[in-house]
C-alpha atoms as a PDB file:
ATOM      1  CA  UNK A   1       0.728  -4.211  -9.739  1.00  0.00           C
ATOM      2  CA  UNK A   2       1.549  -6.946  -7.655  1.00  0.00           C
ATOM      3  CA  UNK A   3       4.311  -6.934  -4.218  1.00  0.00           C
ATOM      4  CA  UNK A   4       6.092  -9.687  -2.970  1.00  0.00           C
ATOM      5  CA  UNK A   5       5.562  -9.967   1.163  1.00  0.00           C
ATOM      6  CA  UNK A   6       8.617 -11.742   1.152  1.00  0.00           C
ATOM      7  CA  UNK A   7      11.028  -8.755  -0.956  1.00  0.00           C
ATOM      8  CA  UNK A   8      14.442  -8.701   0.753  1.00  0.00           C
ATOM      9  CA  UNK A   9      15.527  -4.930   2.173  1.00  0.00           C
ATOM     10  CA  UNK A  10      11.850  -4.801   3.702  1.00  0.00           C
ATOM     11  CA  UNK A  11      11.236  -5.014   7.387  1.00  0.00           C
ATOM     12  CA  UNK A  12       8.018  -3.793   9.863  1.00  0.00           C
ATOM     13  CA  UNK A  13      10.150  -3.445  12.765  1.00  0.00           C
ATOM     14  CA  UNK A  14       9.397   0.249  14.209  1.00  0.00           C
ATOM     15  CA  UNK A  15      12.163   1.846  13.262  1.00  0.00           C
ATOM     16  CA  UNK A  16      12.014   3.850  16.813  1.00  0.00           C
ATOM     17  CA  UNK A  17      12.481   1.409  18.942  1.00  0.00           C
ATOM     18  CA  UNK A  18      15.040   2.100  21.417  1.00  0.00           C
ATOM     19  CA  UNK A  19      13.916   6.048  21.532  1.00  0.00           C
ATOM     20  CA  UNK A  20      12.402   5.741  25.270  1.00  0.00           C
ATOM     21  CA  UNK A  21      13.257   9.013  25.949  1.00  0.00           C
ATOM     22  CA  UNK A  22      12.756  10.912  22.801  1.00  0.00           C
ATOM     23  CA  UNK A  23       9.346  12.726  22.167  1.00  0.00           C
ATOM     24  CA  UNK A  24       7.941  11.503  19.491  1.00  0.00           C
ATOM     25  CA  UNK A  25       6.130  13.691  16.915  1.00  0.00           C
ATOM     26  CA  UNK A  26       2.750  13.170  15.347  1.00  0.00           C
ATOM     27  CA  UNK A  27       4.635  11.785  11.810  1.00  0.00           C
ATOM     28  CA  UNK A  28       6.269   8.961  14.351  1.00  0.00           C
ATOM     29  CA  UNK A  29       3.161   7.997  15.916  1.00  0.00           C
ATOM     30  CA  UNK A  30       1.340   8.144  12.075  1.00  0.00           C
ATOM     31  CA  UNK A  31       4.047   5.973  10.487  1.00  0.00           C
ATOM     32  CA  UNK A  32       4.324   3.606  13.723  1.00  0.00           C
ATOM     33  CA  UNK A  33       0.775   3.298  13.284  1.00  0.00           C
ATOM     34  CA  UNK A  34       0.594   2.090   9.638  1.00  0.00           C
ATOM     35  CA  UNK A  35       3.660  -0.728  10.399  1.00  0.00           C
ATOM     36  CA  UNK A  36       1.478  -1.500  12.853  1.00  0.00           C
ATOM     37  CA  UNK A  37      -1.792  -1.803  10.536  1.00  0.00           C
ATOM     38  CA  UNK A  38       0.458  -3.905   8.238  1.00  0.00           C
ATOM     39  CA  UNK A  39       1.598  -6.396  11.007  1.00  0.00           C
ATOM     40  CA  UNK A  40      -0.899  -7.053  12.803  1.00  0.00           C
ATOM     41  CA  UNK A  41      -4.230  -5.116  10.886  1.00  0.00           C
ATOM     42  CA  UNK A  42      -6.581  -2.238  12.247  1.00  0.00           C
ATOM     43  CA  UNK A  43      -8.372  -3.645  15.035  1.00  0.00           C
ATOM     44  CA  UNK A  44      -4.801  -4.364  16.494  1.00  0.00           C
ATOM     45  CA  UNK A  45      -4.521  -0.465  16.854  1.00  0.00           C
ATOM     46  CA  UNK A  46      -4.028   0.631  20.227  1.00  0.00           C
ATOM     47  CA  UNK A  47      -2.270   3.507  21.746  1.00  0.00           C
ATOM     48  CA  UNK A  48      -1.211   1.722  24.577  1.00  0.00           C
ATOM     49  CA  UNK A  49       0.530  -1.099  22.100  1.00  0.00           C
ATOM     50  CA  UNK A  50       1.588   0.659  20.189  1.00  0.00           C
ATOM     51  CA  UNK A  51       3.619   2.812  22.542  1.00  0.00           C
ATOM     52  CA  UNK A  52       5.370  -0.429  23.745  1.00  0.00           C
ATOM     53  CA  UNK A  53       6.308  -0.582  20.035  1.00  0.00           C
ATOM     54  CA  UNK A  54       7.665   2.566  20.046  1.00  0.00           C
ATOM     55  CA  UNK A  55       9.476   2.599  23.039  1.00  0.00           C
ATOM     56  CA  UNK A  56       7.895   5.652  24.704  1.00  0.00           C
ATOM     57  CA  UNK A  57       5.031   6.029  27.288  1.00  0.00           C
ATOM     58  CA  UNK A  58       1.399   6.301  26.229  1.00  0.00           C
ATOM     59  CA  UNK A  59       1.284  10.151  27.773  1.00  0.00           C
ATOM     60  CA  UNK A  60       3.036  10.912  24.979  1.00  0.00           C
ATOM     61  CA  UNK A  61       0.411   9.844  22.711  1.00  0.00           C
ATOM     62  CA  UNK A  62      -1.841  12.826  23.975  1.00  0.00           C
ATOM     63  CA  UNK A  63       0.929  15.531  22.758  1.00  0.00           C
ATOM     64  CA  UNK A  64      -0.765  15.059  19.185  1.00  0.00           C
ATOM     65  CA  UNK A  65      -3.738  13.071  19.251  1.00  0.00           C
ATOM     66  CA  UNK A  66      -7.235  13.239  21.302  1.00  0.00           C
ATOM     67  CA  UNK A  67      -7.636   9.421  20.872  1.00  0.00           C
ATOM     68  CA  UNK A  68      -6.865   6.255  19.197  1.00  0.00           C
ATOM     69  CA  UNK A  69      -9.261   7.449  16.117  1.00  0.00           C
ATOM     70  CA  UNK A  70      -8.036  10.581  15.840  1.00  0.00           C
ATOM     71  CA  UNK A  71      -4.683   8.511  15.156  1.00  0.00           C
ATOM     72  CA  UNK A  72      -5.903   6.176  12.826  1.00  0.00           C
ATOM     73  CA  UNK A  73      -7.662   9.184  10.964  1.00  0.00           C
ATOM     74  CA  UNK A  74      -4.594  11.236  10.400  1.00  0.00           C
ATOM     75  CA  UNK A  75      -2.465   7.547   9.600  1.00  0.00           C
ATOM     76  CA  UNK A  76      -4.906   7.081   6.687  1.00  0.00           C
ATOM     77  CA  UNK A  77      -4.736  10.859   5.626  1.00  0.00           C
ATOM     78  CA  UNK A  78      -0.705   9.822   5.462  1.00  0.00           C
ATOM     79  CA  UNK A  79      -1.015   6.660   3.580  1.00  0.00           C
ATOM     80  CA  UNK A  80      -3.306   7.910   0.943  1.00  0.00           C
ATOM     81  CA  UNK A  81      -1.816  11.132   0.324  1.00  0.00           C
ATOM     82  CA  UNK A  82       1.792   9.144   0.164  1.00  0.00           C
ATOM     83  CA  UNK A  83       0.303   7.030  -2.294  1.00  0.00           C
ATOM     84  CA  UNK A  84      -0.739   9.723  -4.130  1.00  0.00           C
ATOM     85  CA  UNK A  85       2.358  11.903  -4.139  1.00  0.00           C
ATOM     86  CA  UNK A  86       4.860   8.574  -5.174  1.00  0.00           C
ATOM     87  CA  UNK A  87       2.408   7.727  -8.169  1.00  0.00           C
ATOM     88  CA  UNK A  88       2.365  10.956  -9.532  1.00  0.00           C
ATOM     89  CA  UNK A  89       6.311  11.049  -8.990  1.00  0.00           C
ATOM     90  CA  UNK A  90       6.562   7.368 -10.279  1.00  0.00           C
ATOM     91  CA  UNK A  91       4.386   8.650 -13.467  1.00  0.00           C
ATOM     92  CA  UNK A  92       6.769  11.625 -14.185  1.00  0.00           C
ATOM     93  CA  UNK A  93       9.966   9.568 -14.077  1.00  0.00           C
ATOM     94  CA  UNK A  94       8.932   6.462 -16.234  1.00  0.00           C
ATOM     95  CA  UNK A  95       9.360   8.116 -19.596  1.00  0.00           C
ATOM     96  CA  UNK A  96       7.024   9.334 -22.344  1.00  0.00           C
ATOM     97  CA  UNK A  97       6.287   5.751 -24.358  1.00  0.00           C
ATOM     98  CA  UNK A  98       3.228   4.759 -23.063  1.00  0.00           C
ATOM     99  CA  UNK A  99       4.170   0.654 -23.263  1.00  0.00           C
ATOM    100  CA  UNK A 100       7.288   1.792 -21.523  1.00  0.00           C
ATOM    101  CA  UNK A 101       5.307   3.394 -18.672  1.00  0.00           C
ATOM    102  CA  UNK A 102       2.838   0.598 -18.279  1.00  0.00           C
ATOM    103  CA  UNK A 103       5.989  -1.689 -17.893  1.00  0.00           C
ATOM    104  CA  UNK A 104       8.096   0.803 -15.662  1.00  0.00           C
ATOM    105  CA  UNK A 105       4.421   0.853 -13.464  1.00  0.00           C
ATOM    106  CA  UNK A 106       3.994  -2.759 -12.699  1.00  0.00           C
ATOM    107  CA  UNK A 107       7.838  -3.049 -11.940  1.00  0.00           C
ATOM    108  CA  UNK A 108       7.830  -0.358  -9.674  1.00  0.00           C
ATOM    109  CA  UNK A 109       4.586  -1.474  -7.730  1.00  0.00           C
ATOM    110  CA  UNK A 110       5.728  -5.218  -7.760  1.00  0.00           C
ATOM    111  CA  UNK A 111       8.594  -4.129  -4.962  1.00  0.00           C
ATOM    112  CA  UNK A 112       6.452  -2.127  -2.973  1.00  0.00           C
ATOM    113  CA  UNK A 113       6.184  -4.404  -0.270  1.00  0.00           C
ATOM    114  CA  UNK A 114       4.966  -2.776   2.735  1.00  0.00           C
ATOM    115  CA  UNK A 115       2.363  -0.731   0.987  1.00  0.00           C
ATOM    116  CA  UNK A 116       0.726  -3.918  -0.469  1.00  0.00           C
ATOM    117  CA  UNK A 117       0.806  -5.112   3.721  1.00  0.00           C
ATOM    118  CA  UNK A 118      -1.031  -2.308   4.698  1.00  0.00           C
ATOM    119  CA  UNK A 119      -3.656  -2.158   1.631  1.00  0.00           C
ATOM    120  CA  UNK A 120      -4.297  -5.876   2.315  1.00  0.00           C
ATOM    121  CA  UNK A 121      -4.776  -5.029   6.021  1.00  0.00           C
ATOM    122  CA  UNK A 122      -6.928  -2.683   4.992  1.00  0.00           C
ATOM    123  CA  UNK A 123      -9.284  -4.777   2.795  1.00  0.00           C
ATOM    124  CA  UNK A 124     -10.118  -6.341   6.316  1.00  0.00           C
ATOM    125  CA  UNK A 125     -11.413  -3.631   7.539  1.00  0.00           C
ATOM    126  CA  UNK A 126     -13.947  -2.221   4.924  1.00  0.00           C
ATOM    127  CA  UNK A 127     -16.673  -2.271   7.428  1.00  0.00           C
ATOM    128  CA  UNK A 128     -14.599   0.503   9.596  1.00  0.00           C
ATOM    129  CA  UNK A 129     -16.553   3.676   8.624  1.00  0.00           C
ATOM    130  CA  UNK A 130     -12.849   5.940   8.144  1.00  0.00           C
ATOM    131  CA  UNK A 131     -11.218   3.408   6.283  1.00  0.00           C
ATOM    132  CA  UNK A 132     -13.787   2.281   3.425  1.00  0.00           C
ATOM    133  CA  UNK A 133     -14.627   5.874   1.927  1.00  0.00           C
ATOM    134  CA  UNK A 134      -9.719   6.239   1.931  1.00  0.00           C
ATOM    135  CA  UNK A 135     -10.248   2.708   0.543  1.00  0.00           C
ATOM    136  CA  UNK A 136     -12.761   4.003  -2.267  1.00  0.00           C
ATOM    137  CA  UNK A 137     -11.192   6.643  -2.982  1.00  0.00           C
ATOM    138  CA  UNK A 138      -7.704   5.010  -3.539  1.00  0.00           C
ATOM    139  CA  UNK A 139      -9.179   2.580  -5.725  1.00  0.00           C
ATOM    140  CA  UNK A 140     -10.879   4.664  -7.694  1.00  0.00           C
ATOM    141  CA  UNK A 141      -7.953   6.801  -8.345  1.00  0.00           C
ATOM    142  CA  UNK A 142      -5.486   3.924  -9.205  1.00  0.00           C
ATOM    143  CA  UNK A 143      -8.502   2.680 -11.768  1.00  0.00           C
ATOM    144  CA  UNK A 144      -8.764   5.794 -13.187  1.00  0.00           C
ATOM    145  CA  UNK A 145      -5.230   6.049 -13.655  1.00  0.00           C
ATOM    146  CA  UNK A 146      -5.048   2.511 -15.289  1.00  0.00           C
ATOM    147  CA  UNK A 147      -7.456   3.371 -17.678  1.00  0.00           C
ATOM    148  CA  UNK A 148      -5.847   6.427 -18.993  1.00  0.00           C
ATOM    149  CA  UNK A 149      -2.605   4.423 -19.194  1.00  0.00           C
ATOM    150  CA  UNK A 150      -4.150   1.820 -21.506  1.00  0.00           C
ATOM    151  CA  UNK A 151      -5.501   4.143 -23.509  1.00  0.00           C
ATOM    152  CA  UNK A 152      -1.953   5.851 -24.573  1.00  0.00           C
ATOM    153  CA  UNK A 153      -1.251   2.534 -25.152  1.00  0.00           C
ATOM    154  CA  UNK A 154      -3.729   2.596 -27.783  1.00  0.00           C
ATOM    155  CA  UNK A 155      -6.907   0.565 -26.361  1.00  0.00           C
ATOM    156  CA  UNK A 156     -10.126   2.691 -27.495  1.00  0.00           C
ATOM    157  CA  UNK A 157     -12.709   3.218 -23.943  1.00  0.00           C
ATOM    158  CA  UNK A 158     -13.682   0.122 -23.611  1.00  0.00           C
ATOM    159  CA  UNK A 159     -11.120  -1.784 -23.976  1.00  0.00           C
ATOM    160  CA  UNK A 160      -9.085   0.258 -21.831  1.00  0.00           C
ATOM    161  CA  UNK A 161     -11.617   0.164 -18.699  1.00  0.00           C
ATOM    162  CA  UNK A 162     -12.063  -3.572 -19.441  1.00  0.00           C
ATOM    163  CA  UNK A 163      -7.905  -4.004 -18.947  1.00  0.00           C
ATOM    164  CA  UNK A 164      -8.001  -1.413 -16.085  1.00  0.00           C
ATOM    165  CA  UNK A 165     -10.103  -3.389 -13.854  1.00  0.00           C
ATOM    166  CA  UNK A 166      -8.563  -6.802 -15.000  1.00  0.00           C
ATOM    167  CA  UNK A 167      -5.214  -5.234 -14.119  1.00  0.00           C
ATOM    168  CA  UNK A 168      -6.872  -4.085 -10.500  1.00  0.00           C
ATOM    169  CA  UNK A 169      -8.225  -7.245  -9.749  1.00  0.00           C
ATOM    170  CA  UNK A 170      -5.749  -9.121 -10.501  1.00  0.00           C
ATOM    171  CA  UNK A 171      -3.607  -6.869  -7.808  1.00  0.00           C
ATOM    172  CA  UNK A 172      -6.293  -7.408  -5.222  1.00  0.00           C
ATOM    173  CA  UNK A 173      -6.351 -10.940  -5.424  1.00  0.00           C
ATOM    174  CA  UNK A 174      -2.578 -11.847  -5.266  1.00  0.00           C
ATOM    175  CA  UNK A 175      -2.791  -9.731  -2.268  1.00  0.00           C
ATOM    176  CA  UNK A 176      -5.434 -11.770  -0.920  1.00  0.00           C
ATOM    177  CA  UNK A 177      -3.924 -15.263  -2.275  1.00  0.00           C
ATOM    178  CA  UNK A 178      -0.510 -13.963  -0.546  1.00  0.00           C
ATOM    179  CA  UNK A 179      -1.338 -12.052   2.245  1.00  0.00           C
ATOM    180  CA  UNK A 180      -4.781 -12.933   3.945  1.00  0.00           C
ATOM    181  CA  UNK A 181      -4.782 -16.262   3.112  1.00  0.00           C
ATOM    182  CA  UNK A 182      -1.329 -17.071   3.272  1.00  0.00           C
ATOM    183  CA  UNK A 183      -0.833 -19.235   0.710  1.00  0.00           C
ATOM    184  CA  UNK A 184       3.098 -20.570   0.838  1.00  0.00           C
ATOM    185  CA  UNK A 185       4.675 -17.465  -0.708  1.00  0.00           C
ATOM    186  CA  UNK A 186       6.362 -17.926  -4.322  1.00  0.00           C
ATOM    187  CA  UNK A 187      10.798 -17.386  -4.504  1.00  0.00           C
ATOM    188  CA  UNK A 188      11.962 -14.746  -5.944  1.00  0.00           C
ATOM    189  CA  UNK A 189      12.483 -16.689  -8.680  1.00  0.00           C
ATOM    190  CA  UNK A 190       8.913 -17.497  -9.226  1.00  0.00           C
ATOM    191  CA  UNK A 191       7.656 -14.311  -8.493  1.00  0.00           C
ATOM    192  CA  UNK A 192      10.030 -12.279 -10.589  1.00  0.00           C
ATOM    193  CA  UNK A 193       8.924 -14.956 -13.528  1.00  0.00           C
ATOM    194  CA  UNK A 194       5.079 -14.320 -12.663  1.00  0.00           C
ATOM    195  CA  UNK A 195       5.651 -10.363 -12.593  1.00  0.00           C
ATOM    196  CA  UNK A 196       7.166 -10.683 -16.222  1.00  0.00           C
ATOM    197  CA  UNK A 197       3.911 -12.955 -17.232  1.00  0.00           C
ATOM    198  CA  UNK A 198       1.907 -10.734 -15.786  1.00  0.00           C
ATOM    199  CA  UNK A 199       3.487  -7.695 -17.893  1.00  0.00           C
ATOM    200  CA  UNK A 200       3.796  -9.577 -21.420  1.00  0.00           C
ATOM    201  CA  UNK A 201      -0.198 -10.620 -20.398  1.00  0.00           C
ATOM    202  CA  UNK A 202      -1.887  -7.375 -19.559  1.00  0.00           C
ATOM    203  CA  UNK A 203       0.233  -4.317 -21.026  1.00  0.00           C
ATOM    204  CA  UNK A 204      -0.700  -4.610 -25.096  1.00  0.00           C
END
């Protein structure tokens, strides 16, 4: 469970930019919003900024949205139910072995790029009373799933929750190693190398 910031076919540029005169609709302004949460964090969030980044006027804005926290409310509502919805899909297409879905998991996740950028954003913001209770709740749901997973795989209750929050933390913490403090990133190379460590360590 572990993205690359540096994956190639991953961008944050707004992809509505040069749309001046289009009316945007609440999804544009939701999904502008989280690119901008990934670039530049939460407290960055402005409607007037983010406007500019969008290529429309603020008055727009006010078509969907009382204020700025009425935004970021109904971004995080996105992300987390997006995060959800491709688990659940991811789950459902990775086969029936449960090694195999372990494996097909942490493959899948390791390429999710921009998700990882706006969960580490996130992290900074804990103390924001809409985002840590999403943030809980997120967690929890990705922990519970990891422990069910490791138990198909045949680790008895324990052991399973043990390996579940391993797994977790070890996520969190390459995030924070690669994202918040910036550590010089890791080439494809080495990254594709520490994903397969990472597999043969954790998934029994």
């Amino acid at each position: 469970m572990f993205a690359d910031p540096a994956k190639p076919g991953v961008t944050s540029e707004p992809a509505r930019r040069g749309r001046p005169h289009a009316r945007l609709s609440a999804s544009d302004w939701e999904r502008g919003a989280l690119e901008m949460i990934a670039d530049e964090g939460v407290a960055a969030l402005a409607v007037e900024a983010l406007a500019r980044r969008l290529g429309v006027t603020k008055g727009s804005f006010y078509w969907h949205f009382k204020n700025r926290e009425a935004l970021l409310q109904a971004a995080l509502k996105r992300w987390e139910a997006d995060d959800e919805r491709e688990l659940q899909q991811h789950i459902g297409a990775a086969g029936d072995h449960p090694r195999t879905r372990l494996d097909a998991l942490f493959r899948w996740v390791s390429g999710e790029a921009q998700a990882h950028r706006i969960y580490a954003a996130l992290l900074q913001a804990l103390d924001h009373p809409l985002v840590k209770p999403m943030m809980t709740r997120v967690s929890q749901r990705r922990m519970d799933f990891l422990v069910m997973a490791f138990r198909q795989a045949g680790l008895d209750h324990d052991a399973a929750r043990h390996r579940a929050r391993l797994t977790y933390a070890a996520y969190v913490g390459f995030l924070q190693l690669n994202l918040t403090l910036e550590l010089p990133h890791l080439s494809h190379q080495q990254y594709d190398a520490y994903v397969e460590h990472v597999i043969a360590t954790l998934v029994p």
